[in-house]
Protein backbone atom coordinates (compact mmCIF):
# COMPACT_ATOMS: atom_id res chain seq x y z
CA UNK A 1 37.06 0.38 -5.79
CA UNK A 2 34.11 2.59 -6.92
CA UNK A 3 31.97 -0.80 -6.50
CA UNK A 4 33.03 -1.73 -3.43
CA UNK A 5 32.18 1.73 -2.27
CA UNK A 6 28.82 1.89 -3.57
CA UNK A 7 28.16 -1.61 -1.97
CA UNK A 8 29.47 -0.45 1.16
CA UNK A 9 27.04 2.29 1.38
CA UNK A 10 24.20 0.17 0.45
CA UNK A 11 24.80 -2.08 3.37
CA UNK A 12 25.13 0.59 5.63
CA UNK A 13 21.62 2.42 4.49
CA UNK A 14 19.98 -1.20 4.51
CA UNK A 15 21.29 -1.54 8.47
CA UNK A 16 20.35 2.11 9.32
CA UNK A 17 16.98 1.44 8.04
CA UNK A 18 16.67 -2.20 9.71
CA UNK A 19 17.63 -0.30 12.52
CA UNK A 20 15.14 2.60 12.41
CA UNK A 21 12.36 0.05 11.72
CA UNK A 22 13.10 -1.81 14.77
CA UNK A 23 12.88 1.46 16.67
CA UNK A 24 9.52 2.73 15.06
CA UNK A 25 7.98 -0.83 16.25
CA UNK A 26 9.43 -0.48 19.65
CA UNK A 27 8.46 2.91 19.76
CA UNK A 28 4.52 1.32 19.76
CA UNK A 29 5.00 0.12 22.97
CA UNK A 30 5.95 3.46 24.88
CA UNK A 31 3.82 5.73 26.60
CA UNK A 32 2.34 8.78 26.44
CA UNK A 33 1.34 7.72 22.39
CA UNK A 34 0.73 10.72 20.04
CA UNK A 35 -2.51 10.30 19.78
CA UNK A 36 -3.54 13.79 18.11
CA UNK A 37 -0.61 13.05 15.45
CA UNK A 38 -2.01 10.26 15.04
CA UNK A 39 -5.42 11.74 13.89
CA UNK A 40 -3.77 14.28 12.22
CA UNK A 41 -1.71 12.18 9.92
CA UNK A 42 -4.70 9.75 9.22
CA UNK A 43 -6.52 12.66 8.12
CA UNK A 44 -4.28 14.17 6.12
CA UNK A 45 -2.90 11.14 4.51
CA UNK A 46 -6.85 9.95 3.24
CA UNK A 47 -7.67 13.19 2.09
CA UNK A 48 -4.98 12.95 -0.26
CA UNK A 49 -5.82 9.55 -1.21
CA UNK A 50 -9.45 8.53 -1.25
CA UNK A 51 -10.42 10.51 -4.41
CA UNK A 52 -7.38 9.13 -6.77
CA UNK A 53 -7.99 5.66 -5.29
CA UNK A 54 -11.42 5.97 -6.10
CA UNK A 55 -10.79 7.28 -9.77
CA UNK A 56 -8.12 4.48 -9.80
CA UNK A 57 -9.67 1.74 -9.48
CA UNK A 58 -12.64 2.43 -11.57
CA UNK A 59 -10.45 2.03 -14.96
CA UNK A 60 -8.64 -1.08 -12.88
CA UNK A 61 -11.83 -3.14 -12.41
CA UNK A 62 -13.46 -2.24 -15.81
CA UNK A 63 -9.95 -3.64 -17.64
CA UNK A 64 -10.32 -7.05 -15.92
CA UNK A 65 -13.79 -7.31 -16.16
CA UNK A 66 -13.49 -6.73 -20.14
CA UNK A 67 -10.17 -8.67 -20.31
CA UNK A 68 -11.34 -11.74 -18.70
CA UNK A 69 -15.07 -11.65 -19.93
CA UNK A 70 -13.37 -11.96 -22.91
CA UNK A 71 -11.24 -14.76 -22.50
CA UNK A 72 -13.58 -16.81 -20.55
CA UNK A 73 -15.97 -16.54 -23.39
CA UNK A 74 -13.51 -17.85 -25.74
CA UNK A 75 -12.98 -20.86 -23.52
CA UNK A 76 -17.00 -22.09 -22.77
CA UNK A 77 -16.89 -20.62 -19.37
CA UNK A 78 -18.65 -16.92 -19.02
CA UNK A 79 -20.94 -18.19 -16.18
CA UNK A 80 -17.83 -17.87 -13.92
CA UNK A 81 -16.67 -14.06 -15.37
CA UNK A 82 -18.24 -12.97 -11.84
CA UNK A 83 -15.37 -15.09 -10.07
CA UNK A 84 -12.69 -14.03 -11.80
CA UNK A 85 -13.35 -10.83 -11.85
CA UNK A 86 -14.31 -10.11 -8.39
CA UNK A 87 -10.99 -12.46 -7.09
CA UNK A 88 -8.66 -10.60 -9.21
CA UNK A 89 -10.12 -6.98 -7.85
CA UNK A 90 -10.22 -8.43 -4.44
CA UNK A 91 -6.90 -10.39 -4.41
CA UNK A 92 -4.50 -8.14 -6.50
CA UNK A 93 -5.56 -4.88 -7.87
CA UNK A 94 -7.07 -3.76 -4.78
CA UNK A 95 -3.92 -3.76 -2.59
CA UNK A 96 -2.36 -3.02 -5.71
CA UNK A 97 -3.73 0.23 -6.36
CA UNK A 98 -4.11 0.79 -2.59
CA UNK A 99 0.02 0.96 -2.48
CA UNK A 100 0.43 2.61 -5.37
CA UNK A 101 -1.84 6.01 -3.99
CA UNK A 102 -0.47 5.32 -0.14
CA UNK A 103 3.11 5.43 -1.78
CA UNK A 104 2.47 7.69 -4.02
CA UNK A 105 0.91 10.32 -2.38
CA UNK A 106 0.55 9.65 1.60
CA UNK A 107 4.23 8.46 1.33
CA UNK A 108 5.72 11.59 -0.48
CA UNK A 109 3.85 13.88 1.47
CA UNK A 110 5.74 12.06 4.60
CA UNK A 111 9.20 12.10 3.30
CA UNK A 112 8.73 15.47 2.50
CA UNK A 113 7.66 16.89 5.77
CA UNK A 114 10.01 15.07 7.48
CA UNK A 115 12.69 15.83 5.31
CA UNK A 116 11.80 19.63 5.16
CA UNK A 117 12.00 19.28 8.57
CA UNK A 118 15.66 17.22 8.93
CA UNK A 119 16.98 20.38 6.66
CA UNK A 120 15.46 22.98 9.39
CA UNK A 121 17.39 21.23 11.77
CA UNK A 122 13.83 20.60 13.58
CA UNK A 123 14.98 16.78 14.45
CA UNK A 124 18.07 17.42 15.71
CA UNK A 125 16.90 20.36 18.12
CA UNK A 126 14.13 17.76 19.68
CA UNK A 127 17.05 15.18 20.36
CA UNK A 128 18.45 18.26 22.06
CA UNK A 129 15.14 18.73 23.84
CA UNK A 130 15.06 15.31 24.99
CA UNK A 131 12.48 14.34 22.26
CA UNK A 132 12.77 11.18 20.74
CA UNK A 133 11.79 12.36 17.01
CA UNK A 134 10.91 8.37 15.83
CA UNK A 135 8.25 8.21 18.60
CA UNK A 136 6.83 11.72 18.36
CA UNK A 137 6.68 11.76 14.34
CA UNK A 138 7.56 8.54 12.91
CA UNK A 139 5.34 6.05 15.26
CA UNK A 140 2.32 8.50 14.53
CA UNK A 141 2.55 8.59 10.85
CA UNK A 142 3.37 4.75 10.44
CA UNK A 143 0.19 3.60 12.08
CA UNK A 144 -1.84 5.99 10.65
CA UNK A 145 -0.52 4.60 6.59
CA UNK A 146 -1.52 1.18 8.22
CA UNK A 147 -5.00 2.15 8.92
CA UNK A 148 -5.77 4.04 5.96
CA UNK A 149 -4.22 1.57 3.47
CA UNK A 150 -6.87 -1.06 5.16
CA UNK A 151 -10.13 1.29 4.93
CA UNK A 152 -8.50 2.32 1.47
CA UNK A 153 -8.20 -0.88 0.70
CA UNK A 154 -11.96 -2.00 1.44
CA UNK A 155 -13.15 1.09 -0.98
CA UNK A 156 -11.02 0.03 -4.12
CA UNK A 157 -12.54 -3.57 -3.64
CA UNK A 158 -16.01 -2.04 -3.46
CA UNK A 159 -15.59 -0.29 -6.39
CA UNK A 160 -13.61 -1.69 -8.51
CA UNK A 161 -16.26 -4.83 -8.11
CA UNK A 162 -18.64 -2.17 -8.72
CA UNK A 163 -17.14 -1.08 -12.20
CA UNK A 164 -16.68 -4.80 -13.13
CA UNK A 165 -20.07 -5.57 -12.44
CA UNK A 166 -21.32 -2.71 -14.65
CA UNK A 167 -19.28 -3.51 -17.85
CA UNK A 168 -19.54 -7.05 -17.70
CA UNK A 169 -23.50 -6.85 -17.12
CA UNK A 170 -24.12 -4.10 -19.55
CA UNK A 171 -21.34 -4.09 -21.99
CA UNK A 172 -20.70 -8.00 -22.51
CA UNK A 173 -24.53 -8.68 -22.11
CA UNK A 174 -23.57 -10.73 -18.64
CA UNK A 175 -26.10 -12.31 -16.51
CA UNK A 176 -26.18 -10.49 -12.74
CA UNK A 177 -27.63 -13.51 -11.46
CA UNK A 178 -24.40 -15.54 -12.71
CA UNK A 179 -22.04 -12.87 -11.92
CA UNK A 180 -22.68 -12.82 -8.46
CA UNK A 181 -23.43 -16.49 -7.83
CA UNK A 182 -20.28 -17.89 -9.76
CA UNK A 183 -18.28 -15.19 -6.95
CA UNK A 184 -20.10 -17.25 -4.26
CA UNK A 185 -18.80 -20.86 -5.72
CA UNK A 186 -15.17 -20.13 -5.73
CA UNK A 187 -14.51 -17.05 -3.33
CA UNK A 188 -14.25 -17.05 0.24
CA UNK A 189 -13.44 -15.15 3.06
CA UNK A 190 -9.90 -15.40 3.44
CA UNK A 191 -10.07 -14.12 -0.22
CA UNK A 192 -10.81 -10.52 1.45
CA UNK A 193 -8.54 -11.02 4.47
CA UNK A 194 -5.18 -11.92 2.91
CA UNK A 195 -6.05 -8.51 0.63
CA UNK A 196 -6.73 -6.56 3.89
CA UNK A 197 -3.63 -8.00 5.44
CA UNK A 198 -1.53 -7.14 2.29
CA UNK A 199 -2.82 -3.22 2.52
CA UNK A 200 -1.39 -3.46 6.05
CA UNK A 201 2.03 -4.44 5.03
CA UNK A 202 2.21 -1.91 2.35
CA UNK A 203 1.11 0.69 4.51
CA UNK A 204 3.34 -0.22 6.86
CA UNK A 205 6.76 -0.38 4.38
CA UNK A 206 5.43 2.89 2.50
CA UNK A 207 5.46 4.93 5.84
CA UNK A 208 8.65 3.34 7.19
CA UNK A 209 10.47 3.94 4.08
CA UNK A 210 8.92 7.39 3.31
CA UNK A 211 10.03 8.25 6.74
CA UNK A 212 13.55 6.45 7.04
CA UNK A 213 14.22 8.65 3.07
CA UNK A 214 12.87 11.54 4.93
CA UNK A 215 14.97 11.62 8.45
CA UNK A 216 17.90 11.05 6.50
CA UNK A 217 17.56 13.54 3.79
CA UNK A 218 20.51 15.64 3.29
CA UNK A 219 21.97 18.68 1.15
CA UNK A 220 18.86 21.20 1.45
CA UNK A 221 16.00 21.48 -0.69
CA UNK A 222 17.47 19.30 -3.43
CA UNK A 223 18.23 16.75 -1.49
CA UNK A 224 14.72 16.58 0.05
CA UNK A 225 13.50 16.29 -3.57
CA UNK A 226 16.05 13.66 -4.29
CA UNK A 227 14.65 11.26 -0.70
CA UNK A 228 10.85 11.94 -2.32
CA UNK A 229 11.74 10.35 -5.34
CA UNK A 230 14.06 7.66 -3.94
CA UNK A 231 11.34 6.81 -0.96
CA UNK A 232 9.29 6.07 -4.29
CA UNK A 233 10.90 4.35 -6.37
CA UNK A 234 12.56 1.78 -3.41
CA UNK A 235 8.87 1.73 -2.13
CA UNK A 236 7.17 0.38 -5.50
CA UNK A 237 9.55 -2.32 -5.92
CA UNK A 238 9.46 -3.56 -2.28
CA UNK A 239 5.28 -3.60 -2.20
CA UNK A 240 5.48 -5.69 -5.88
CA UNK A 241 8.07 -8.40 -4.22
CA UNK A 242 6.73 -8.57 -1.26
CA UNK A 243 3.05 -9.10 -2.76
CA UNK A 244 4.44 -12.14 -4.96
CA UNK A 245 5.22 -13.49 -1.11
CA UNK A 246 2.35 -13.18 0.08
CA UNK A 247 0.30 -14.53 -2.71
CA UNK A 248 2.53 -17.24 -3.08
CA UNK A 249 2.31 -17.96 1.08
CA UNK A 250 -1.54 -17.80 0.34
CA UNK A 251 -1.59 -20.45 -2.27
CA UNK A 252 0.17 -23.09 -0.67
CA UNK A 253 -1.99 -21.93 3.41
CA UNK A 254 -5.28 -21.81 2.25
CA UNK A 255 -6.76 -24.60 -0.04
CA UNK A 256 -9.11 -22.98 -2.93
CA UNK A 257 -12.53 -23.82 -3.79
CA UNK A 258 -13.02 -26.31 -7.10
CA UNK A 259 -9.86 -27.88 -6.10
């Protein structure tokens, strides 16, 4: 019985937040758009996140750049630790890290203002008001993640190319020359796009779930605390399956160079 419960009431949180996304993208369409919320929330949300991305990714580009310098030395092929390098940053742990800081931080700081503000009663006194709280906070906040995670995105890449470049050059004793041309022989654009487009989508299910945790928060300031860490944890595994989709819908779209 206690199973049966629990699955119950995992169906019914999956619908409500099927439900509440279909309401945030509908809630695009309407007029007048919160346009200073918008700005607001966009500011907010990459002052929180620029510096640890930046810091981030630093550490995350040095590690591959070490990791495979290393192995393609053992295997004949160190004229092509540029490629590697550079596609792994570009492909993986730039959206990577991008949706760990937008969950981490932008997303927490959403759930939590949203649930402070469910606990106030704030939400339900708009609905009173006539104020549809999805399109006046939600919409606002969502679009916002989606745009930051995509200029976040483009400043891991840059530097976390720019700390590969610098170990593999000066620690391993790399070639520049080689570095950058064996990036030109096997990358190509859609390389960066299907990263850009994979910062959108975790933007996108970081806000909505940081926001779904945080409109439904119950039982005070505990309970607040409780959606934070929940609108984490449910966030991080939903960004790491969905990015084995898209790399694996990449793969079999777009052919590869040297193939």
């Amino acid at each position: 019985m206690a199973v049966l419960m629990k699955v119950d009431r995992g169906l019914v949180q999956t619908g409500g937040f099927f439900a509440f996304c279909l309401d945030t993208i509908l809630g695009l369409a309407r007029r007048p758009w919160q346009w200073r919320e918008f700005i607001q929330q966009a500011w907010f949300i990459s002052s929180v996140s620029i510096v640890p991305a930046a810091l981030v990714s630093i550490p995350f580009g040095a590690v591959i750049a070490l990791q495979l310098g290393s192995l393609v030395r053992q295997m004949g092929a160190q004229s092509f630790t540029g490629a590697a390098s550079v596609l792994a940053v570009v492909r993986e742990a730039g959206p990577i890290v991008t949706a760990l800081i937008i969950a981490g931080a932008g997303g927490s700081a959403i759930c939590a203002d949203l649930g402070a503000r469910k606990i106030r009663e704030e939400l339900d006194a708009m609905e009173v008001l006539g104020i549809d709280p999805v399109r006046r906070l939600v919409t606002p906040r969502v679009v916002a993640s989606m745009v930051v995670a995509v200029l976040l995105n483009g400043l891991v890449s840059v530097v976390g190319v720019g700390g590969g470049y610098f170990f593999n050059v000066i620690l391993q004793n790399g070639t520049p020359g080689a570095y950058l041309a064996s990036f030109q022989a096997l990358g190509q654009l859609p390389d960066l796009v299907v990263g850009e487009i994979k910062a959108l989508v975790f933007g996108l299910v970081a806000a909505l779930v940081a926001s779904y945790k945080g409109m439904t928060a119950k039982g005070g300031p505990k309970g607040v605390g409780d959606a934070v860490n929940q609108s984490v944890v449910i966030t991080f595994m939903l960004l790491f399956a969905l990015n084995f989709v898209i790399t694996a819908l990449y793969f079999q779209i777009v052919p590869q160079k040297g193939q």
